[in-house]
C-alpha atoms as a PDB file:
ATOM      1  CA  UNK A   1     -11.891  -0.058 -30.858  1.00  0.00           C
ATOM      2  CA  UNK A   2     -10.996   2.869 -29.297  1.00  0.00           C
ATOM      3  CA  UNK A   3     -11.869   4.419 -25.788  1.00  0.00           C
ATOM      4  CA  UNK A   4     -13.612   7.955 -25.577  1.00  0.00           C
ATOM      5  CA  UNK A   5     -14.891   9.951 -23.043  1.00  0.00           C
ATOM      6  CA  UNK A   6     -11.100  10.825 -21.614  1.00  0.00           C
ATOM      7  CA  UNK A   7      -9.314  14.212 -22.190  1.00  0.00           C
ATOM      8  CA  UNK A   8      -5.754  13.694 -22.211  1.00  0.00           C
ATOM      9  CA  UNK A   9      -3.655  16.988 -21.292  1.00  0.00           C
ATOM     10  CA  UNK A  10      -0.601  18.278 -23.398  1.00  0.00           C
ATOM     11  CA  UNK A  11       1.284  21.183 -23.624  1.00  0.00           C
ATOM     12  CA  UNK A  12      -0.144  22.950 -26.309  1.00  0.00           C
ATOM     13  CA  UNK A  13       2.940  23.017 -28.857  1.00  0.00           C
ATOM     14  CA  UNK A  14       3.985  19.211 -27.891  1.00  0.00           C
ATOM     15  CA  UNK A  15       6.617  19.821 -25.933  1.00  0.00           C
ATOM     16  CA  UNK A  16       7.639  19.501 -21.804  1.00  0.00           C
ATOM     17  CA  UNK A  17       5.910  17.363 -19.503  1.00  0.00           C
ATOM     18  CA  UNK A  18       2.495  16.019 -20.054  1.00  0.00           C
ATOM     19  CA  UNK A  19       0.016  16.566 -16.733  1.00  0.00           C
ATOM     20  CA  UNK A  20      -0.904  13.690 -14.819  1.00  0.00           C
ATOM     21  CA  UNK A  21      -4.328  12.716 -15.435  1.00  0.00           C
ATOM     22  CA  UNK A  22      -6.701  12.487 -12.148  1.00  0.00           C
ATOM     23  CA  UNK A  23      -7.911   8.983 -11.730  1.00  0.00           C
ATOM     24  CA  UNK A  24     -11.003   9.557 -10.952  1.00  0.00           C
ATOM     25  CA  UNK A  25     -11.477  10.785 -14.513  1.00  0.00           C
ATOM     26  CA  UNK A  26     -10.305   7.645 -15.632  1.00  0.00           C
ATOM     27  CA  UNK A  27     -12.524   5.292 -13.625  1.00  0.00           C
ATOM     28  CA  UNK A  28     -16.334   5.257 -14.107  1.00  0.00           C
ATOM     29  CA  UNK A  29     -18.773   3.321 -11.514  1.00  0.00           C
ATOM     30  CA  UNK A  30     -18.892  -0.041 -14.074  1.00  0.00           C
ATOM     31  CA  UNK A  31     -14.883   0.250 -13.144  1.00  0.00           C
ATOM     32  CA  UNK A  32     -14.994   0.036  -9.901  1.00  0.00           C
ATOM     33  CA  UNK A  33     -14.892  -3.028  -8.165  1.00  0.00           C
ATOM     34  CA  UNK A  34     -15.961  -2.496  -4.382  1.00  0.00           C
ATOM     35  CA  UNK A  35     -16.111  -5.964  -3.795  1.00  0.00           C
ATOM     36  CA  UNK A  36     -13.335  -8.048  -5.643  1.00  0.00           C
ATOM     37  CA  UNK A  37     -13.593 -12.143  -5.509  1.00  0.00           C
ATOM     38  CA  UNK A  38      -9.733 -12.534  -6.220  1.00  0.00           C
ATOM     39  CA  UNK A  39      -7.403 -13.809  -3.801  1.00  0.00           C
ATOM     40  CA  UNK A  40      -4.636 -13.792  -5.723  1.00  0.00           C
ATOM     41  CA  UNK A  41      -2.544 -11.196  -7.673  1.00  0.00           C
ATOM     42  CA  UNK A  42      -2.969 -12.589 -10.711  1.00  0.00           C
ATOM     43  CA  UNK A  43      -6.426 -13.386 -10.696  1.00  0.00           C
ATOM     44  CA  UNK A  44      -7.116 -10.095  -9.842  1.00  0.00           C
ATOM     45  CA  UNK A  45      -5.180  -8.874 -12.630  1.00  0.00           C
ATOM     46  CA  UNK A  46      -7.478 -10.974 -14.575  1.00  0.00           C
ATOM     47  CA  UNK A  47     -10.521 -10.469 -12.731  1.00  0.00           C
ATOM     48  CA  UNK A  48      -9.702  -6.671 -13.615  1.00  0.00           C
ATOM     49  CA  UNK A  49      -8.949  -6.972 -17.315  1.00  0.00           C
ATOM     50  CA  UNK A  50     -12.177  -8.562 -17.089  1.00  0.00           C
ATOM     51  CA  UNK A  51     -13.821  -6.023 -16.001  1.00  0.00           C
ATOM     52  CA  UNK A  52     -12.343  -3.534 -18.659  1.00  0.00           C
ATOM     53  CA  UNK A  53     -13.364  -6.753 -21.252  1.00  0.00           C
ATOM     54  CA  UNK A  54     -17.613  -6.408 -20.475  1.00  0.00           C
ATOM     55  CA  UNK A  55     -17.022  -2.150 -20.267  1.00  0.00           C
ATOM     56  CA  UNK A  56     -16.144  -2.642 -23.585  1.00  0.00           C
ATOM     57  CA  UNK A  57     -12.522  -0.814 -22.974  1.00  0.00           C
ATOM     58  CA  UNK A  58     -10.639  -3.760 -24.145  1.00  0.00           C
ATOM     59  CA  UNK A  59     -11.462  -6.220 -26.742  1.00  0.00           C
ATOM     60  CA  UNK A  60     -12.160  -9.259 -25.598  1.00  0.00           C
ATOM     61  CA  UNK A  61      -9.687 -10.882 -28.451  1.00  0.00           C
ATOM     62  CA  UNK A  62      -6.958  -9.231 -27.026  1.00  0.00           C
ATOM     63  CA  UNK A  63      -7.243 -10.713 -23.185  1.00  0.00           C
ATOM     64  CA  UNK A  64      -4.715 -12.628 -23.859  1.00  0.00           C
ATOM     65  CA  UNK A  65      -2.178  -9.874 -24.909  1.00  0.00           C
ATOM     66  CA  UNK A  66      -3.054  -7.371 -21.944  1.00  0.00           C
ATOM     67  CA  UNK A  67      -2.431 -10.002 -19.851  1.00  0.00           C
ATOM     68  CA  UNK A  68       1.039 -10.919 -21.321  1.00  0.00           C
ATOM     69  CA  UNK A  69       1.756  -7.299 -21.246  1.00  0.00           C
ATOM     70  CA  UNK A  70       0.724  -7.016 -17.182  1.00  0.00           C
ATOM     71  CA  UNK A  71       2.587 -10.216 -16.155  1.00  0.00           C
ATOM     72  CA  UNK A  72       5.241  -9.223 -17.917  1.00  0.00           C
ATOM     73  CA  UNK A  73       5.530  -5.794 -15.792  1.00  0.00           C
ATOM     74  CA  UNK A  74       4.706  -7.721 -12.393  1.00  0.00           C
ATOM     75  CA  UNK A  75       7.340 -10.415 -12.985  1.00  0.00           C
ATOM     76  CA  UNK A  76       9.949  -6.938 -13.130  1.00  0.00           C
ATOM     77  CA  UNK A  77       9.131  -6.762 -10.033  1.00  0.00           C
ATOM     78  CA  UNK A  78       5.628  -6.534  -7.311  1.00  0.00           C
ATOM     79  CA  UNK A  79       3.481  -3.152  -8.332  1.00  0.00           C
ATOM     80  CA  UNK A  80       2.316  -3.585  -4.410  1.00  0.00           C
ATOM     81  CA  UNK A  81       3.752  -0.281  -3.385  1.00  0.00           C
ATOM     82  CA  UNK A  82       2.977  -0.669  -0.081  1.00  0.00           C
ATOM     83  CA  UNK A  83       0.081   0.806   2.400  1.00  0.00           C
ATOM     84  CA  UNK A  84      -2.291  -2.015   1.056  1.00  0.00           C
ATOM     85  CA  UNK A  85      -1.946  -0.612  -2.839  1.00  0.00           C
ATOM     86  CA  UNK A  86      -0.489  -2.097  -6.219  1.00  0.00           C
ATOM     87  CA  UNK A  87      -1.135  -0.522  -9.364  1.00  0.00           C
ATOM     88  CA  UNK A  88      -0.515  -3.301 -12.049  1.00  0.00           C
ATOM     89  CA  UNK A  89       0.280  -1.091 -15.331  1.00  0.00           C
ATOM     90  CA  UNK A  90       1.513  -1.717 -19.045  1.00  0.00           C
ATOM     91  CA  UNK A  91       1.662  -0.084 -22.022  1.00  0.00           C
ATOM     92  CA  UNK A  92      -1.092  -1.331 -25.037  1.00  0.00           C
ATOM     93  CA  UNK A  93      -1.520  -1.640 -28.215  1.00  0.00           C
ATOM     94  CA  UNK A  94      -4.956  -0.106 -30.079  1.00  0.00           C
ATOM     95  CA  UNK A  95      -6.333   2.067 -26.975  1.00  0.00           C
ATOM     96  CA  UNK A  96      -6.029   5.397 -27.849  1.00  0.00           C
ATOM     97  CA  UNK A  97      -6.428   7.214 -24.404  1.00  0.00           C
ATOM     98  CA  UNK A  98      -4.943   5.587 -20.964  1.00  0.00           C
ATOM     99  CA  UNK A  99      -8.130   3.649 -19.165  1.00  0.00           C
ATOM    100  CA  UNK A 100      -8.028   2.286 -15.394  1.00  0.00           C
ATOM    101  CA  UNK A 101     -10.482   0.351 -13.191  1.00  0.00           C
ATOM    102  CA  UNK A 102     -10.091   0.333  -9.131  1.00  0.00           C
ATOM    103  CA  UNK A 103     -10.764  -3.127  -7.385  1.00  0.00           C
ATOM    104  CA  UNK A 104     -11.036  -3.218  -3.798  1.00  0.00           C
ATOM    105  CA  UNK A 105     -10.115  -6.005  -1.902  1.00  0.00           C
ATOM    106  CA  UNK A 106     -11.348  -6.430   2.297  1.00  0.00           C
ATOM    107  CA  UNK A 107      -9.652  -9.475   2.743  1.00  0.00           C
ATOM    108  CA  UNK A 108      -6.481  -8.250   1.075  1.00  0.00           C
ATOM    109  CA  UNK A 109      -4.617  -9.719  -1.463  1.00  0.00           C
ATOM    110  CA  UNK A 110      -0.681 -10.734  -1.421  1.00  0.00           C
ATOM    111  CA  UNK A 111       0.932  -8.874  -4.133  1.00  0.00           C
ATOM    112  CA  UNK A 112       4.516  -9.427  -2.641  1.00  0.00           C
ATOM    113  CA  UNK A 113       4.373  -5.758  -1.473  1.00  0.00           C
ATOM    114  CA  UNK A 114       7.510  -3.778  -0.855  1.00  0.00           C
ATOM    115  CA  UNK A 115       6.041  -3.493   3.148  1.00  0.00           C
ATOM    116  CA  UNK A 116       4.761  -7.346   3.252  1.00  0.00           C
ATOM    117  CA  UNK A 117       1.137  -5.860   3.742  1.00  0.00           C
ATOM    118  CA  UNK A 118      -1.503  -7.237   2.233  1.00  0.00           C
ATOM    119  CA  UNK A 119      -3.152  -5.197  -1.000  1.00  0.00           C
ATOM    120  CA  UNK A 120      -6.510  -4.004  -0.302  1.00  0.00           C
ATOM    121  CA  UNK A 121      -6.622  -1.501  -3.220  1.00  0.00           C
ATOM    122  CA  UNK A 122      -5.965  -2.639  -6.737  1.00  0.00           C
ATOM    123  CA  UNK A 123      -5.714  -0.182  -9.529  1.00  0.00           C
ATOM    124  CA  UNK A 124      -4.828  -1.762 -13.063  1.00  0.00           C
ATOM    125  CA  UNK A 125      -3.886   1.145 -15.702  1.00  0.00           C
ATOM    126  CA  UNK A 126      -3.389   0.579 -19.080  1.00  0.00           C
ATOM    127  CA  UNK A 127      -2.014   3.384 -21.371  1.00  0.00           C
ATOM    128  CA  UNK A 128      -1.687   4.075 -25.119  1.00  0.00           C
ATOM    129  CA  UNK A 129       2.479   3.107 -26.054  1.00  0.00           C
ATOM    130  CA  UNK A 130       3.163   7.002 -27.467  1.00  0.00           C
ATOM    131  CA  UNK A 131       2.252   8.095 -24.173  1.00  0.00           C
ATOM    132  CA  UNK A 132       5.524   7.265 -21.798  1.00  0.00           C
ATOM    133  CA  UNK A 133       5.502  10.412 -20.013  1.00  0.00           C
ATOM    134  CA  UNK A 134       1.594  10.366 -18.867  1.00  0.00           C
ATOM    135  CA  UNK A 135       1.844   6.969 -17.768  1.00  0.00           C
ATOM    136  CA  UNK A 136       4.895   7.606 -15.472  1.00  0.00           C
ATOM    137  CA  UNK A 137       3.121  10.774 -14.044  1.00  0.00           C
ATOM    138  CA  UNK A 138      -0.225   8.959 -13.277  1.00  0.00           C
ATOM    139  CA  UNK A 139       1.534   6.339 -11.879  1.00  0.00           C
ATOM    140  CA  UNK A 140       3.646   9.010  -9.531  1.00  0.00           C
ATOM    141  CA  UNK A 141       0.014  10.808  -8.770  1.00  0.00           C
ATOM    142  CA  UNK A 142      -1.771   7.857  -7.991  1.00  0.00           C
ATOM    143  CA  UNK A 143       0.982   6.524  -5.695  1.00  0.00           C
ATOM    144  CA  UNK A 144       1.259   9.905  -3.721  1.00  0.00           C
ATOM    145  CA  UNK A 145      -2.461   9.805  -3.520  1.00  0.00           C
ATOM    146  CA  UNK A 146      -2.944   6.450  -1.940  1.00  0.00           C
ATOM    147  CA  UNK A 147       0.362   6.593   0.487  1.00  0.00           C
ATOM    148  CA  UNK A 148      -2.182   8.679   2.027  1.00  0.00           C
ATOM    149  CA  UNK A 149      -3.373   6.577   5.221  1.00  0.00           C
ATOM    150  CA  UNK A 150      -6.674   9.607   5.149  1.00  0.00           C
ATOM    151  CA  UNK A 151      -7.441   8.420   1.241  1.00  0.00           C
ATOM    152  CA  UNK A 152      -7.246   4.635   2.237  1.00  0.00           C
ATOM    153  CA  UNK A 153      -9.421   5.285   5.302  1.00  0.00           C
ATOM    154  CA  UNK A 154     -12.051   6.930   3.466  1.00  0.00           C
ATOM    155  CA  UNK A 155     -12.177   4.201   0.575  1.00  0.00           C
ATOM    156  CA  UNK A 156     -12.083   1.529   3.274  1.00  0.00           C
ATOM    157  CA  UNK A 157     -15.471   3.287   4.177  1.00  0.00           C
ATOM    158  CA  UNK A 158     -17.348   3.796   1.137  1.00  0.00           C
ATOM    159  CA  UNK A 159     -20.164   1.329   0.547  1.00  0.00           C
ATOM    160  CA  UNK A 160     -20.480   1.377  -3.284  1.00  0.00           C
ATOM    161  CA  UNK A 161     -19.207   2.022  -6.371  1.00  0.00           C
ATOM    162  CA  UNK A 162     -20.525   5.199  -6.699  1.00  0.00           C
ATOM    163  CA  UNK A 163     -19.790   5.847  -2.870  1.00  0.00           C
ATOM    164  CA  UNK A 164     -15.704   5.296  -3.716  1.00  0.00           C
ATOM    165  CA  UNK A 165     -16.016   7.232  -6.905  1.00  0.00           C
ATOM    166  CA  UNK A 166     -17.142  10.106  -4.722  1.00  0.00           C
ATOM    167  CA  UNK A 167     -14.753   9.365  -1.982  1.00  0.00           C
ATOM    168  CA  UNK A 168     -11.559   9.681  -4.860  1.00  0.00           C
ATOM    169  CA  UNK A 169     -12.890  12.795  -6.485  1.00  0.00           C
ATOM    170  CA  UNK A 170     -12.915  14.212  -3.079  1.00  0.00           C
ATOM    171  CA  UNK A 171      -9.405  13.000  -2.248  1.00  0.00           C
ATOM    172  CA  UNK A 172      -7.808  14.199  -5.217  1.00  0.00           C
ATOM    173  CA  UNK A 173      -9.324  17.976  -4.618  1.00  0.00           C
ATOM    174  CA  UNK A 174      -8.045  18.244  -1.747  1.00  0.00           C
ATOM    175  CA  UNK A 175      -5.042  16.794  -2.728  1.00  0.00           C
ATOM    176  CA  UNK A 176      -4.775  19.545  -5.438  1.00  0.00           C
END
């Protein structure tokens, strides 16, 4: 099964950098989590996959193998990268075109940040194996976005779903 509805950006003969995709592009309001249950990292890993499982984003047979492929990256070493973020991210088989869901957490999860701080923003990104040099970009975009104490503030605030979808697209123009 593959995902649709994302536009990934090349150069148009295949060659140089790829651009960093804008998260909000790859988050929808049925991948958002404005209220996660998880109180630890790896049930919110799971509690994420989830999440990407009843979106129908990920097949529900292969759970088991995202999973692998996250714990895998997270026993490397902690994807809390401090400020009250971690951005658990591997590389996966049959998706075609990367795919992310945001969890937000008010009582904070320990992800063993680099700071100590508890993670209050969880973003789990999963992209396509042939695309190394998007995922390390989004990663570096979506870091710089959220070491933003302004960004964090105004997700902290947003009621909803819909209301932190709105809050990120708003972010990342300004942050443009």
């Amino acid at each position: 099964m593959g995902i649709t509805g994302f536009r990934v950006l090349r150069p148009s003969r295949g060659v140089g950098p790829t651009i960093p995709m804008k998260l909000v592009s790859l988050l929808s309001e049925r991948r958002v989590l404005p209220e996660m249950t998880s109180d630890t990292p790896w049930d919110a890993i799971g509690e994420l996959v989830d999440r990407l499982i009843s979106t129908g984003h990920v097949e529900s047979e292969r759970r088991v193998d995202v999973l692998k492929a996250l714990h895998a990256r997270e026993d490397q070493v902690s994807t809390g990268i401090g400020h009250g973020v971690a951005i658990p991210h591997a590389y996966c088989d049959r998706i075609d075109e990367p795919v992310a869901v945001l969890g937000r957490s008010h009582e904070g999860i320990d992800f063993e940040a680099c700071d100590n701080a508890p993670v209050h923003f969880v973003i789990l990104l999963l992209v396509p194996k042939d695309q190394p040099h998007l995922h390390l970009q989004t990663l570096a975009s979506i870091a710089q976005l959220f070491s933003q104490c302004e960004v964090r503030k105004k997700l902290k605030l947003a009621n909803s779903a819909g209301d932190l979808l709105e809050a990120l697209g708003w972010c990342e123009a300004q942050a443009a």
